[in-house]
PDB file of N, CA and C in Angstrom:
ATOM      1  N   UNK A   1      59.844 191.142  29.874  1.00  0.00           N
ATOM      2  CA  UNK A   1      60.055 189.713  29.891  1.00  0.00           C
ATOM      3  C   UNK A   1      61.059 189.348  28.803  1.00  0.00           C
ATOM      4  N   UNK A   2      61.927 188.493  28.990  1.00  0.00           N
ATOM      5  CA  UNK A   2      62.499 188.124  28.063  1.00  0.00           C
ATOM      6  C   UNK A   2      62.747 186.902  26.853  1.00  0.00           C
ATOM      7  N   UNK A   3      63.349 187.448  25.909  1.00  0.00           N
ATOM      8  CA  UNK A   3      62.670 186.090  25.054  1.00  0.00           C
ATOM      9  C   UNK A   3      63.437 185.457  24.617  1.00  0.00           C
ATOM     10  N   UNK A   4      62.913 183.876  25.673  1.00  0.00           N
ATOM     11  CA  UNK A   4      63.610 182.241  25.422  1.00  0.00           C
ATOM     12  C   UNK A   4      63.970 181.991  24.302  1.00  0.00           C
ATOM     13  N   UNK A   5      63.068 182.322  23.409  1.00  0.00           N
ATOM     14  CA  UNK A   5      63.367 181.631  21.957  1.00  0.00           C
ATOM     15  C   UNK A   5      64.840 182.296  21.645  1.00  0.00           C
ATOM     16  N   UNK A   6      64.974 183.400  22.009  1.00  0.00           N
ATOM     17  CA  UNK A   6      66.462 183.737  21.266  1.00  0.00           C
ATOM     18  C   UNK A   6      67.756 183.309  22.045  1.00  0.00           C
ATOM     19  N   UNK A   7      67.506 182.606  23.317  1.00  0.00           N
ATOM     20  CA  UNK A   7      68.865 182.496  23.770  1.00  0.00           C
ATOM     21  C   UNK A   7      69.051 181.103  23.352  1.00  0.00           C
ATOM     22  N   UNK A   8      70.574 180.884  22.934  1.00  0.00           N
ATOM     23  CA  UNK A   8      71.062 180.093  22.383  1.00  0.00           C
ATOM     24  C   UNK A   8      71.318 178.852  23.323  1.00  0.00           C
ATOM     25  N   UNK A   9      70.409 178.026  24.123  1.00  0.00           N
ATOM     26  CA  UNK A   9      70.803 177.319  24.858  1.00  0.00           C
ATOM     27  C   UNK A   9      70.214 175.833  24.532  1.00  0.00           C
ATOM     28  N   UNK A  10      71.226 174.617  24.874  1.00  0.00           N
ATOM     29  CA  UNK A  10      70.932 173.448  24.253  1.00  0.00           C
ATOM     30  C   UNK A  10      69.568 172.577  24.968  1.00  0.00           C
ATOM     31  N   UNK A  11      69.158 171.776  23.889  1.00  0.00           N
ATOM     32  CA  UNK A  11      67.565 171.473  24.305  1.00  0.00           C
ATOM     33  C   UNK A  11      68.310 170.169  24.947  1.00  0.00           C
ATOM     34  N   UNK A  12      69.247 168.913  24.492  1.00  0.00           N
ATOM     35  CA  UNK A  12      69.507 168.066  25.338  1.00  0.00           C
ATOM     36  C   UNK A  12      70.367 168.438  26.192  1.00  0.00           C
ATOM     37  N   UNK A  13      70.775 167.488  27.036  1.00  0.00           N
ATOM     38  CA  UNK A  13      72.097 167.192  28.399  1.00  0.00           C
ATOM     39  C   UNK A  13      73.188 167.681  27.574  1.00  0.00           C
ATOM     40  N   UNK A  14      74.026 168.509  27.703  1.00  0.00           N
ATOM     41  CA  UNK A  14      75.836 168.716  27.388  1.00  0.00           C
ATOM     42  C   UNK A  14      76.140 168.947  28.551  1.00  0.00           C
ATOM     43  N   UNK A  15      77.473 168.439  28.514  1.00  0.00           N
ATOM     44  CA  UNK A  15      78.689 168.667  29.436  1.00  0.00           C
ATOM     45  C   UNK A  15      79.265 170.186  29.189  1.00  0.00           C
ATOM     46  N   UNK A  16      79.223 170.716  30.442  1.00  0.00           N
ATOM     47  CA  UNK A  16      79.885 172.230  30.544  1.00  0.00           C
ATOM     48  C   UNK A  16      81.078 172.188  31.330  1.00  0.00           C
ATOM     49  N   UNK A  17      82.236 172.773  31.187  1.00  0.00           N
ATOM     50  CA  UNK A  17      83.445 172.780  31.894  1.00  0.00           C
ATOM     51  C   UNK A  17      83.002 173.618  32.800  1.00  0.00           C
ATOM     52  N   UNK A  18      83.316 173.095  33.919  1.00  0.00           N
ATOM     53  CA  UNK A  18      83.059 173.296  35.415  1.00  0.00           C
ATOM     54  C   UNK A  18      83.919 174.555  35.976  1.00  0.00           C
ATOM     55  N   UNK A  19      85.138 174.682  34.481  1.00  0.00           N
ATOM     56  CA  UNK A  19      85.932 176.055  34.990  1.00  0.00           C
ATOM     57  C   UNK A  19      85.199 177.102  34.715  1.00  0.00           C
ATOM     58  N   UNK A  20      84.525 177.209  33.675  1.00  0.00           N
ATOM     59  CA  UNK A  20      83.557 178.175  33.223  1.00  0.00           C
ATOM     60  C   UNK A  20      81.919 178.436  34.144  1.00  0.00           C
ATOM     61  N   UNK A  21      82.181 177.304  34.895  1.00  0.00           N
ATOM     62  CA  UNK A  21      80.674 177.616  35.437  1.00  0.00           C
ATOM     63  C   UNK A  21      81.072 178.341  36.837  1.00  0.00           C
ATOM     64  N   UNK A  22      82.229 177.871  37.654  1.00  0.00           N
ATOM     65  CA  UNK A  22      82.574 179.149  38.810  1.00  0.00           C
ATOM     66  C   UNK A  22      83.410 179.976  38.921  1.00  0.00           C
ATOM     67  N   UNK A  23      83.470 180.103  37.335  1.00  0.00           N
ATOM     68  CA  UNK A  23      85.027 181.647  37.679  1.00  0.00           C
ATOM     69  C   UNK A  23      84.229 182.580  37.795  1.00  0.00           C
ATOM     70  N   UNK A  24      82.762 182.884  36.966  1.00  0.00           N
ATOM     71  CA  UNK A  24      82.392 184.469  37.852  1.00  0.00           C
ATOM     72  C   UNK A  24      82.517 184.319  39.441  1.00  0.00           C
ATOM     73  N   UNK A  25      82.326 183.474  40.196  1.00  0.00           N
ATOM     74  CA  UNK A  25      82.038 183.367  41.752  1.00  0.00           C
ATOM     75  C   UNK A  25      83.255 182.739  42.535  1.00  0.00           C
ATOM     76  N   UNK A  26      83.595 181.552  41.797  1.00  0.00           N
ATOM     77  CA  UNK A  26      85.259 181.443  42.358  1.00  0.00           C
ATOM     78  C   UNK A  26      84.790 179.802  43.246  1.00  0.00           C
ATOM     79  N   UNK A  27      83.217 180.034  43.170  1.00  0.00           N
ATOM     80  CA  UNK A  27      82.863 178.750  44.001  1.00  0.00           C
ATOM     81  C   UNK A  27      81.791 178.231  43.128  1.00  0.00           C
ATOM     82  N   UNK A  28      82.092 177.123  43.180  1.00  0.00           N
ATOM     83  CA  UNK A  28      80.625 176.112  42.586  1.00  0.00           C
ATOM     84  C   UNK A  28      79.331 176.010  42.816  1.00  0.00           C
ATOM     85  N   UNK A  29      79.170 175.534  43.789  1.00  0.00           N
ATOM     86  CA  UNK A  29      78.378 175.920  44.819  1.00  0.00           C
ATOM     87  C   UNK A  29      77.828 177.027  44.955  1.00  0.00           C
ATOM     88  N   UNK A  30      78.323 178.088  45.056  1.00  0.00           N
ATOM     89  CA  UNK A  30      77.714 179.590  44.930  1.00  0.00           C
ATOM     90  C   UNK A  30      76.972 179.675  43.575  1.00  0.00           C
ATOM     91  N   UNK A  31      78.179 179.055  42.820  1.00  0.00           N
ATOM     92  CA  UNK A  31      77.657 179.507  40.919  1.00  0.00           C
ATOM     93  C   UNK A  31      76.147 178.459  40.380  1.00  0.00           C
ATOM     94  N   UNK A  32      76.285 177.669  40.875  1.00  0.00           N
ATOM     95  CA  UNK A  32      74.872 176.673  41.324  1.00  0.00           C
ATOM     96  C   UNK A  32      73.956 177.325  42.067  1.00  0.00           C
ATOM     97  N   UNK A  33      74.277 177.732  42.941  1.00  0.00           N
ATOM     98  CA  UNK A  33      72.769 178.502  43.779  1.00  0.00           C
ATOM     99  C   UNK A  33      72.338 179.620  42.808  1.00  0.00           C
ATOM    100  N   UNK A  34      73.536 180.048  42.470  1.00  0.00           N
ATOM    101  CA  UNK A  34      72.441 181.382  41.429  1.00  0.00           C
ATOM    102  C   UNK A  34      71.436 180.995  40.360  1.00  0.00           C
ATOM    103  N   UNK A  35      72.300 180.023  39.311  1.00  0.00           N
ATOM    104  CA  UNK A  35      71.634 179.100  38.608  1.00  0.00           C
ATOM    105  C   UNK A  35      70.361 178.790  38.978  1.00  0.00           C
ATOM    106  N   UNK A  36      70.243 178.221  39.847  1.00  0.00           N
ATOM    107  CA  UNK A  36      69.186 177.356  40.565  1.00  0.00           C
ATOM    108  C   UNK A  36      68.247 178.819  40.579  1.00  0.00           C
ATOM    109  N   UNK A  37      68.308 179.675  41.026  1.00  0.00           N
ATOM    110  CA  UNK A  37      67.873 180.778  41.513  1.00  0.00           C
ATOM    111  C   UNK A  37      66.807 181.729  40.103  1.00  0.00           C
ATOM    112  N   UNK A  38      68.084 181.626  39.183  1.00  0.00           N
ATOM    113  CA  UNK A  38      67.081 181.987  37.930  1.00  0.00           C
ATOM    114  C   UNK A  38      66.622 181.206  37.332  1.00  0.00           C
ATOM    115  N   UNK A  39      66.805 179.536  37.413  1.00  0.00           N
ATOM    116  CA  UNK A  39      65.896 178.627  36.553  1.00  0.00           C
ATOM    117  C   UNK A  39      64.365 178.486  37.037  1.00  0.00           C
ATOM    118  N   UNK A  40      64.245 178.846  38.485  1.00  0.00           N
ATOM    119  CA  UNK A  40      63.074 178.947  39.032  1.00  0.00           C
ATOM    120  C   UNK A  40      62.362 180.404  38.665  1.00  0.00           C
ATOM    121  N   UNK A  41      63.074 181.394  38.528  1.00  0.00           N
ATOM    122  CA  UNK A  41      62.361 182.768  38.315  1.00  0.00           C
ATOM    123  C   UNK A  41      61.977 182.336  36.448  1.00  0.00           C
ATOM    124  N   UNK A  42      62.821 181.726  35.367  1.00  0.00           N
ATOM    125  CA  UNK A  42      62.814 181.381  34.213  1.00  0.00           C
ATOM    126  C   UNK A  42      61.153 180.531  34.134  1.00  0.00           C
ATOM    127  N   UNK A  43      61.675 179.649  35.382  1.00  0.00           N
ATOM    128  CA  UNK A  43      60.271 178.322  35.130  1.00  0.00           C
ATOM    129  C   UNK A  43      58.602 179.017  35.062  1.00  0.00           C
ATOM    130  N   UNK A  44      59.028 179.953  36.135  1.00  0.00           N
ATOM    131  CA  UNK A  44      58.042 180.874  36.448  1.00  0.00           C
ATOM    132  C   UNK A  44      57.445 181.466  35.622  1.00  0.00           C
ATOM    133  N   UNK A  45      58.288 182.671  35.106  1.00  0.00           N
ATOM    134  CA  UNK A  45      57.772 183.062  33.553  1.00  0.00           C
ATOM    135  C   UNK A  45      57.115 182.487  32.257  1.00  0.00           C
ATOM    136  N   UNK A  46      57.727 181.475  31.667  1.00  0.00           N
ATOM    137  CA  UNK A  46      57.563 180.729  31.202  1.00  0.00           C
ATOM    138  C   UNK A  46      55.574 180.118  31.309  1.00  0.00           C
ATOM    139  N   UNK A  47      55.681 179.747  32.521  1.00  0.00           N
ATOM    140  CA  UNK A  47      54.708 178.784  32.961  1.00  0.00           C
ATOM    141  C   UNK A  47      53.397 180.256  32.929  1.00  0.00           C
ATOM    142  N   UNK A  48      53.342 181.093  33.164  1.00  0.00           N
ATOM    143  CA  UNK A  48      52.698 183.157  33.515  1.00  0.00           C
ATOM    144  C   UNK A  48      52.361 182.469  32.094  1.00  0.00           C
ATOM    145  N   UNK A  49      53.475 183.191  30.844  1.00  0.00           N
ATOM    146  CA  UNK A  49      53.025 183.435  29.327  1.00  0.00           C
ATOM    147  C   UNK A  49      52.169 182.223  28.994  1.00  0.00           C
ATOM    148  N   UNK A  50      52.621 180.958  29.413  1.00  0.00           N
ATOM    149  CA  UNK A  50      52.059 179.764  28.827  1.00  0.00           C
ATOM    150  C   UNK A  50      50.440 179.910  29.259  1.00  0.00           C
ATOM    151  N   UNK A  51      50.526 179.872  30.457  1.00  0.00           N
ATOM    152  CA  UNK A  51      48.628 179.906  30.880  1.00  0.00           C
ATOM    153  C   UNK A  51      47.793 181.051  30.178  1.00  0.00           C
ATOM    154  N   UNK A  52      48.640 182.185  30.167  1.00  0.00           N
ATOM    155  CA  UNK A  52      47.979 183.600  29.501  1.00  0.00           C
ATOM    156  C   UNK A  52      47.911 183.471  27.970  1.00  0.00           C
ATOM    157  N   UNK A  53      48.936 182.568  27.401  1.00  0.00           N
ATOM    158  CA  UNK A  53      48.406 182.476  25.888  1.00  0.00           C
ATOM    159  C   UNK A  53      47.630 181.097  25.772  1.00  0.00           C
ATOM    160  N   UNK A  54      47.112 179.989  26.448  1.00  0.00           N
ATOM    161  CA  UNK A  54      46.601 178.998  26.510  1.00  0.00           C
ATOM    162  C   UNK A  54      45.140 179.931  26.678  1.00  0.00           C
ATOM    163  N   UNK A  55      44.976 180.459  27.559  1.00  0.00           N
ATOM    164  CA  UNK A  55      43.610 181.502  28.047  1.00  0.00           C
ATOM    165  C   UNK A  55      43.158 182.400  27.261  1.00  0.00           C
ATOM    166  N   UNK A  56      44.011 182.558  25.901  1.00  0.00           N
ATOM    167  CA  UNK A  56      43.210 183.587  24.870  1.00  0.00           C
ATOM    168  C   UNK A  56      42.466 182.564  23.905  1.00  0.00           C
ATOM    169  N   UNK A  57      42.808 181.137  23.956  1.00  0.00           N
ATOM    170  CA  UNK A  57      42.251 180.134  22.868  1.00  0.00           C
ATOM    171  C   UNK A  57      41.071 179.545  23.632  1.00  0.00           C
ATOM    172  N   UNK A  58      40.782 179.752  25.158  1.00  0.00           N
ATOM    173  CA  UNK A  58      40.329 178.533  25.922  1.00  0.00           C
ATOM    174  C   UNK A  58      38.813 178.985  25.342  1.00  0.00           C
ATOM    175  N   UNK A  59      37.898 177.905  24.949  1.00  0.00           N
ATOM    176  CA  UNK A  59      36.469 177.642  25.213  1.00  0.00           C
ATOM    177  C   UNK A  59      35.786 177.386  26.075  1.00  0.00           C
ATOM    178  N   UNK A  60      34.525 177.632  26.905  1.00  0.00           N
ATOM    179  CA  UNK A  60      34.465 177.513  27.571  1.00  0.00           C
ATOM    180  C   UNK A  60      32.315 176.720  27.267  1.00  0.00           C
ATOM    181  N   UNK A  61      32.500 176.016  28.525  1.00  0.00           N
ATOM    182  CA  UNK A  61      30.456 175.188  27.768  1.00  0.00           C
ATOM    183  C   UNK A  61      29.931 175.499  29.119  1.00  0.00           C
ATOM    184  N   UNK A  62      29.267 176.320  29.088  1.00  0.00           N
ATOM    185  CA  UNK A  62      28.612 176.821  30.333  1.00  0.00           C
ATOM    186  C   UNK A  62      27.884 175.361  30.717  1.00  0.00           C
ATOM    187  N   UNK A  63      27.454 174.965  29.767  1.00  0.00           N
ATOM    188  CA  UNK A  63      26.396 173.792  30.703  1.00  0.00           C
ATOM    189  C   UNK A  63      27.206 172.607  31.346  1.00  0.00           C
ATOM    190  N   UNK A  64      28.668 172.245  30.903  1.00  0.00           N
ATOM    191  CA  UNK A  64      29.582 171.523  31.848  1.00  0.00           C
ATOM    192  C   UNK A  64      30.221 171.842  32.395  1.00  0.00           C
ATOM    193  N   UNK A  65      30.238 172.882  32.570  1.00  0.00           N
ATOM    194  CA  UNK A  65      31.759 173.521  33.054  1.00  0.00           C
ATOM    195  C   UNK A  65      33.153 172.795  33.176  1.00  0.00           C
ATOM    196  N   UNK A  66      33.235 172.258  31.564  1.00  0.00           N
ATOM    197  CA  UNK A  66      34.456 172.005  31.105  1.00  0.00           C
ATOM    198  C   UNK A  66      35.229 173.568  30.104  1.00  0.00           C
ATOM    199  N   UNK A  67      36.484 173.244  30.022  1.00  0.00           N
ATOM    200  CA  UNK A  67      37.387 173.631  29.523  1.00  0.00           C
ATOM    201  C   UNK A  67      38.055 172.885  28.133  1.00  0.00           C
ATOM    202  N   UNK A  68      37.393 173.044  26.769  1.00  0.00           N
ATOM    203  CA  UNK A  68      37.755 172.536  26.197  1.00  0.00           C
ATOM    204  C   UNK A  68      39.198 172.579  24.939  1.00  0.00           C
ATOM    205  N   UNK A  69      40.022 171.795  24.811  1.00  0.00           N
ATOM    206  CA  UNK A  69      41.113 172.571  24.367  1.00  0.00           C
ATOM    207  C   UNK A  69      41.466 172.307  22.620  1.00  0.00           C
ATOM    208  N   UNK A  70      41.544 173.130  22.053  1.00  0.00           N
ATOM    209  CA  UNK A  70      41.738 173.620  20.607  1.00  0.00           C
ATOM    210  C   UNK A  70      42.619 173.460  19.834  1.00  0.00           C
ATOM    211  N   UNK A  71      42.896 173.414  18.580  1.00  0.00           N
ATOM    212  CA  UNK A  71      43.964 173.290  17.804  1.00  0.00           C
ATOM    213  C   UNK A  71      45.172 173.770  18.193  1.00  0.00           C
ATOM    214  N   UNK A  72      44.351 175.380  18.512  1.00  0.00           N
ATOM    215  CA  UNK A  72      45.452 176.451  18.588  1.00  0.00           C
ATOM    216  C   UNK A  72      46.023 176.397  19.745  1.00  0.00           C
ATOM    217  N   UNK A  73      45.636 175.757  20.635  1.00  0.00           N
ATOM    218  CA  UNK A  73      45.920 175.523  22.518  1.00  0.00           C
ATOM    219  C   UNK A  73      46.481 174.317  22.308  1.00  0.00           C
ATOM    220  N   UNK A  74      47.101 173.397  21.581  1.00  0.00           N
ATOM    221  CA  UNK A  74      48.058 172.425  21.372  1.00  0.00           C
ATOM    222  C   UNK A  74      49.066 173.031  20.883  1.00  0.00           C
ATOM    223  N   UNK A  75      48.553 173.617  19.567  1.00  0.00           N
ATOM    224  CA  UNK A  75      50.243 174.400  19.061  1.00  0.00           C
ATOM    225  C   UNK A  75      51.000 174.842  19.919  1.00  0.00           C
ATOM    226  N   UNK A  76      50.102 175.650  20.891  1.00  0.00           N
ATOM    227  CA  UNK A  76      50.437 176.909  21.542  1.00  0.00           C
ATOM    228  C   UNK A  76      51.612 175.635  22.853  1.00  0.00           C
ATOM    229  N   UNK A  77      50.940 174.696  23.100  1.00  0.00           N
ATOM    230  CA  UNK A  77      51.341 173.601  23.811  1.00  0.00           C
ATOM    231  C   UNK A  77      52.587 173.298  23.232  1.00  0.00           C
ATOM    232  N   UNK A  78      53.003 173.055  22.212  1.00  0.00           N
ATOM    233  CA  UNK A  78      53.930 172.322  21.032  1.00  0.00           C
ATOM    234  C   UNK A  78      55.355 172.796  21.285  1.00  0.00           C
ATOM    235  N   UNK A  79      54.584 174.108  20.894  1.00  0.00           N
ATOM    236  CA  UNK A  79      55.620 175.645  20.874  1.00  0.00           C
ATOM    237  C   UNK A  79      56.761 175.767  22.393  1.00  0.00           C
ATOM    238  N   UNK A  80      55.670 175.914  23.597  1.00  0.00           N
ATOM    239  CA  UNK A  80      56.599 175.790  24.512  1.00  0.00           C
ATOM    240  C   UNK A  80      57.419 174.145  25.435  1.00  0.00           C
ATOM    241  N   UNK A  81      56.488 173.275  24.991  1.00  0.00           N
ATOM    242  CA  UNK A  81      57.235 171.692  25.452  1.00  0.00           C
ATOM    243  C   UNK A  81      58.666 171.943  24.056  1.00  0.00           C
ATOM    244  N   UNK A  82      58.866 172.655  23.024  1.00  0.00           N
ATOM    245  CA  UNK A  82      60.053 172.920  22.318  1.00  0.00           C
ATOM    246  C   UNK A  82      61.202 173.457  22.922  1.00  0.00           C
ATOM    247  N   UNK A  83      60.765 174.326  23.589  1.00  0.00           N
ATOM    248  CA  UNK A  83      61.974 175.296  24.206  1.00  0.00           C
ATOM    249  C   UNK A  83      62.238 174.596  25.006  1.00  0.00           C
ATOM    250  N   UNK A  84      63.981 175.096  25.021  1.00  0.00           N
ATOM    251  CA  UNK A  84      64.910 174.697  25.826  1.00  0.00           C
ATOM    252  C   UNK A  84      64.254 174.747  27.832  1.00  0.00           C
ATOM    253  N   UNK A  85      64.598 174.075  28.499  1.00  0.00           N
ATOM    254  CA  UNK A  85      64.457 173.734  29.888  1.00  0.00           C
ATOM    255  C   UNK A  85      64.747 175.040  30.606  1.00  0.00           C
ATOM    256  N   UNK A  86      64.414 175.356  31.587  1.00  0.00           N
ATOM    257  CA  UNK A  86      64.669 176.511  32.506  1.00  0.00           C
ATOM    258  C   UNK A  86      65.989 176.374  32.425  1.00  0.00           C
ATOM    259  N   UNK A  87      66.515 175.193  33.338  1.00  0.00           N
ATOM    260  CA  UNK A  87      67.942 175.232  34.185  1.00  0.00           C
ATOM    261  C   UNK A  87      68.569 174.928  32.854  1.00  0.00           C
ATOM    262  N   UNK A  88      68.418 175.356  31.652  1.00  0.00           N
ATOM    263  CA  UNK A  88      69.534 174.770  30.343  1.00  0.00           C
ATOM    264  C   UNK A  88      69.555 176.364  30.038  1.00  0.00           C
ATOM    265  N   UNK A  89      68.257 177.192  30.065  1.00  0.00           N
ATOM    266  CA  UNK A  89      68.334 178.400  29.874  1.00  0.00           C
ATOM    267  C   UNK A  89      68.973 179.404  31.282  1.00  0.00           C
ATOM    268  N   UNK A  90      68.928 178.822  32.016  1.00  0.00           N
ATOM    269  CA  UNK A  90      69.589 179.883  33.301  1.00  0.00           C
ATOM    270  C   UNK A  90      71.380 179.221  33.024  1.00  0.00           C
ATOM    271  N   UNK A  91      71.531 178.676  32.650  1.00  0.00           N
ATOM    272  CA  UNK A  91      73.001 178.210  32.789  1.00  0.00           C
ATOM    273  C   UNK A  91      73.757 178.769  31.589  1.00  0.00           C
ATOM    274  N   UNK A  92      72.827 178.747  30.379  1.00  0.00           N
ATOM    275  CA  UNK A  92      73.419 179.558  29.278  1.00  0.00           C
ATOM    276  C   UNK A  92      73.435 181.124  29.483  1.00  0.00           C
ATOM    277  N   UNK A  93      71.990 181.806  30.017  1.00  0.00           N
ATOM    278  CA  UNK A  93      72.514 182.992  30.940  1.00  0.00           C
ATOM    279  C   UNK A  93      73.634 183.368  31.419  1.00  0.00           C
ATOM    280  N   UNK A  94      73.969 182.520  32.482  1.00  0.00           N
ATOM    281  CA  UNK A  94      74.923 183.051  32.988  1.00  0.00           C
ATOM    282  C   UNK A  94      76.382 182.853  32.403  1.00  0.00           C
ATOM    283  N   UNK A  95      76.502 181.489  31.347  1.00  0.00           N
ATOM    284  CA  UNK A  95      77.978 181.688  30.772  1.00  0.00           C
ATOM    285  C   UNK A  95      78.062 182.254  30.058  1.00  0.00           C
ATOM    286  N   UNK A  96      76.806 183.497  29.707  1.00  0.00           N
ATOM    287  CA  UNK A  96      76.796 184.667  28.716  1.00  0.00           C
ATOM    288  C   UNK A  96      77.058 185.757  29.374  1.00  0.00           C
ATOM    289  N   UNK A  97      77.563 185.783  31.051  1.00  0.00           N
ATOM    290  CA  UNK A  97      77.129 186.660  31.809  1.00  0.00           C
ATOM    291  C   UNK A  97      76.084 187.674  31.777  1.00  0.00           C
ATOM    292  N   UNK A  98      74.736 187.500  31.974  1.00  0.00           N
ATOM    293  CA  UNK A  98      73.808 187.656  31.591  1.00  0.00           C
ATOM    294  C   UNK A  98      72.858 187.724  33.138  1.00  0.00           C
ATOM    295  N   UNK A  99      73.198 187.053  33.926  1.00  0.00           N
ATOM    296  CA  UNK A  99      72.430 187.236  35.421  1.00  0.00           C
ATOM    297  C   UNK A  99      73.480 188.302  36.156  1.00  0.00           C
ATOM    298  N   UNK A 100      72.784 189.204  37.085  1.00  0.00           N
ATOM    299  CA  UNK A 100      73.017 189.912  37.680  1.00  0.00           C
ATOM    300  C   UNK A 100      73.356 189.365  39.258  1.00  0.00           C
ATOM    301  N   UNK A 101      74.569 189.243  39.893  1.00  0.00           N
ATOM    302  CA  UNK A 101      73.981 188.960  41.567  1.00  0.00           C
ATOM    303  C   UNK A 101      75.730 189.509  41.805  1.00  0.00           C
ATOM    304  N   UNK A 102      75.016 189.705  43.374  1.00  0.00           N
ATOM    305  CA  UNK A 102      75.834 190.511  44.414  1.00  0.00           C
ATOM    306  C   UNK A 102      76.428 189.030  45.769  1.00  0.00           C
ATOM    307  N   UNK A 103      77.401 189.858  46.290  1.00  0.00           N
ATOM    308  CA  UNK A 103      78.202 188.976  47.018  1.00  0.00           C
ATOM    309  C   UNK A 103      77.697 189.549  48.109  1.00  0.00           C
ATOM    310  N   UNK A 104      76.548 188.868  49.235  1.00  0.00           N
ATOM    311  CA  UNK A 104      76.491 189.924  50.269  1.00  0.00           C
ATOM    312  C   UNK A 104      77.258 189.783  51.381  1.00  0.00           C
ATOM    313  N   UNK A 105      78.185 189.033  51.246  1.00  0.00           N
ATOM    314  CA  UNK A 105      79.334 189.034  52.883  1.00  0.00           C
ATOM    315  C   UNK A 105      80.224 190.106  52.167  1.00  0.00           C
ATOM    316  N   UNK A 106      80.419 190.083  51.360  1.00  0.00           N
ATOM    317  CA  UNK A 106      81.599 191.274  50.836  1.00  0.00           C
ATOM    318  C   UNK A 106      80.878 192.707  50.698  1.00  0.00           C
ATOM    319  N   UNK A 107      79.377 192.613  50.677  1.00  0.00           N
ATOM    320  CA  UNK A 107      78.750 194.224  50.960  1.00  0.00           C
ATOM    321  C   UNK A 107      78.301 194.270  52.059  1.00  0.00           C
ATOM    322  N   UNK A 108      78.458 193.516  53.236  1.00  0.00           N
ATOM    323  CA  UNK A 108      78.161 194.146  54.536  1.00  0.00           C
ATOM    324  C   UNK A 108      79.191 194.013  55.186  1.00  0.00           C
ATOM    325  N   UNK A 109      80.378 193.409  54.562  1.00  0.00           N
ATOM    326  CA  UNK A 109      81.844 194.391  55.155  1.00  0.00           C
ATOM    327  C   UNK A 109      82.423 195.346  55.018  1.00  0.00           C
ATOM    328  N   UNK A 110      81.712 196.232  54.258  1.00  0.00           N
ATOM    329  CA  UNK A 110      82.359 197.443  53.683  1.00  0.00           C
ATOM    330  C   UNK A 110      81.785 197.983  54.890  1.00  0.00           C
TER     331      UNK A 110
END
């Protein structure tokens, strides 16, 4: 898994030059679908670690069967509402070239 905290990507809205976002692909549109593609696999992850470290703090009251939540299950809360956004982290990915993807009309013409 990899770790959010170190990629350098901005927590508000910036403007990105639009030349930089489709010269790996040549199309916008294309360079957007990938984007799109790892901010959802990003959101994903993200959301896995968050429940699995929320679930090592959780209490539990057998006689209500509530879920009660802890100091440490806010921090733990704190910590990730901090980090940067999926689609702020999939976009810095890739103008790091950092995502991997294939052209498949150009590999099933070979």
């Amino acid at each position: 898994m990899m770790d959010y905290k170190k990629i350098n990507a901005p927590i508000n809205t910036t403007t990105i030059d639009k030349n930089l976002v489709d010269a790996p692909t040549n199309n916008i549109y294309e360079a957007i679908s990938v984007i799109s593609k790892r901010a959802t696999q990003i959101n994903s992850e993200i959301k896995k670690e968050l429940l699995e470290k929320l679930d090592e703090f959780a209490t539990y009251n057998d006689s209500l069967d509530e879920v009660f939540e802890n100091k440490e299950q806010i921090e733990v809360s704190k910590f990730y509402e901090k980090l940067p956004k999926p689609h702020s982290l999939a976009v810095q990915e890739w103008l790091d070239d950092k995502i991997y993807y294939r052209d498949t009309k150009e590999s099933s013409e070979a």
